[in-house]
Protein backbone atom coordinates (compact mmCIF):
# COMPACT_ATOMS: atom_id res chain seq x y z
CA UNK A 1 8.15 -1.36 -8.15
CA UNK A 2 11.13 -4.17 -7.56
CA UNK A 3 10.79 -7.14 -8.65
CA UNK A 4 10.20 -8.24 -5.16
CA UNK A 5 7.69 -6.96 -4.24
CA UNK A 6 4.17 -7.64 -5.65
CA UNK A 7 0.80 -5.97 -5.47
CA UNK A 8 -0.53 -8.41 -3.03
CA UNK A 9 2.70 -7.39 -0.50
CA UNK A 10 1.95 -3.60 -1.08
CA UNK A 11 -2.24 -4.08 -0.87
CA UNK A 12 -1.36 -6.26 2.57
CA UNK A 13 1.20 -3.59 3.55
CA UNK A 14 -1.54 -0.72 3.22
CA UNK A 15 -4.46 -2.52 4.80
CA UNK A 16 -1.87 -2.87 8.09
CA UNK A 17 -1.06 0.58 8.20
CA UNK A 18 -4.68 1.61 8.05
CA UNK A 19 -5.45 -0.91 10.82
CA UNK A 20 -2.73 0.49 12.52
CA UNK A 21 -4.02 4.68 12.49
CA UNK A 22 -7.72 3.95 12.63
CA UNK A 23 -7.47 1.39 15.69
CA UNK A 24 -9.69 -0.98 13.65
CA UNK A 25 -8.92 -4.21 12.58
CA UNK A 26 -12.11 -4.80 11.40
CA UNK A 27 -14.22 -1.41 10.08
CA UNK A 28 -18.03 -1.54 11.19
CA UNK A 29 -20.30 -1.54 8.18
CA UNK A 30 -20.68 2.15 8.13
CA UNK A 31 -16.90 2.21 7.96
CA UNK A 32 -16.24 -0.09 5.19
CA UNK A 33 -15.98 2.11 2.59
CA UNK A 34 -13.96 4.48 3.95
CA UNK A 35 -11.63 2.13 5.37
CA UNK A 36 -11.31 -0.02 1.63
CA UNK A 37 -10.48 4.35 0.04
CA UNK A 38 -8.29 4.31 2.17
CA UNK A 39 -6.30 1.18 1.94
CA UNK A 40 -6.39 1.65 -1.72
CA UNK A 41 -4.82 5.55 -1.21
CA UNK A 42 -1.84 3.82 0.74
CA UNK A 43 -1.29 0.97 -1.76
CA UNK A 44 -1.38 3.81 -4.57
CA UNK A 45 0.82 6.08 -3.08
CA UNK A 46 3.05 2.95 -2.16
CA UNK A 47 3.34 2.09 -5.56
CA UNK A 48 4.06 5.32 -6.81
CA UNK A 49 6.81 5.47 -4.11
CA UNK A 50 8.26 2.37 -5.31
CA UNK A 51 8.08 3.37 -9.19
CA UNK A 52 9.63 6.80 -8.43
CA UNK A 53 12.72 5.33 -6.63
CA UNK A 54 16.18 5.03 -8.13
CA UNK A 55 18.10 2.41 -6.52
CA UNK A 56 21.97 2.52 -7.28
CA UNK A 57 23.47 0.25 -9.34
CA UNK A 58 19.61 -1.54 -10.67
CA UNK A 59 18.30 0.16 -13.57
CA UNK A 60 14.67 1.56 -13.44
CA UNK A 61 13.84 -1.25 -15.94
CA UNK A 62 14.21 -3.92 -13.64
């Protein structure tokens, strides 16, 4: 992850993209809990994204 970016920016990012494919901004109640896997699917694969990347001239460490 950069420095930049926090957990709250990637957990906001995800919950926008799943608002975005389901066409729900709000899930009804028998939707909550797959909306919430879902969100938290994005924001892991988000992080993972952002731990895997190489940037050039930053160091993985920072």
């Amino acid at each position: 992850m950069t420095p930049e970016t926090t957990d709250e920016d990637i957990r906001a990012a995800a919950l926008q993209y799943v608002r975005k494919v389901s066409g729900f901004r709000t899930p009804a109640a028998h939707n909550r809990a797959a909306f919430e896997r879902a969100v938290e699917a994005v924001a892991e694969a988000t992080r993972q994204l952002l731990g895997d990347l190489e940037v050039r001239g930053r160091s993985r460490a920072e």
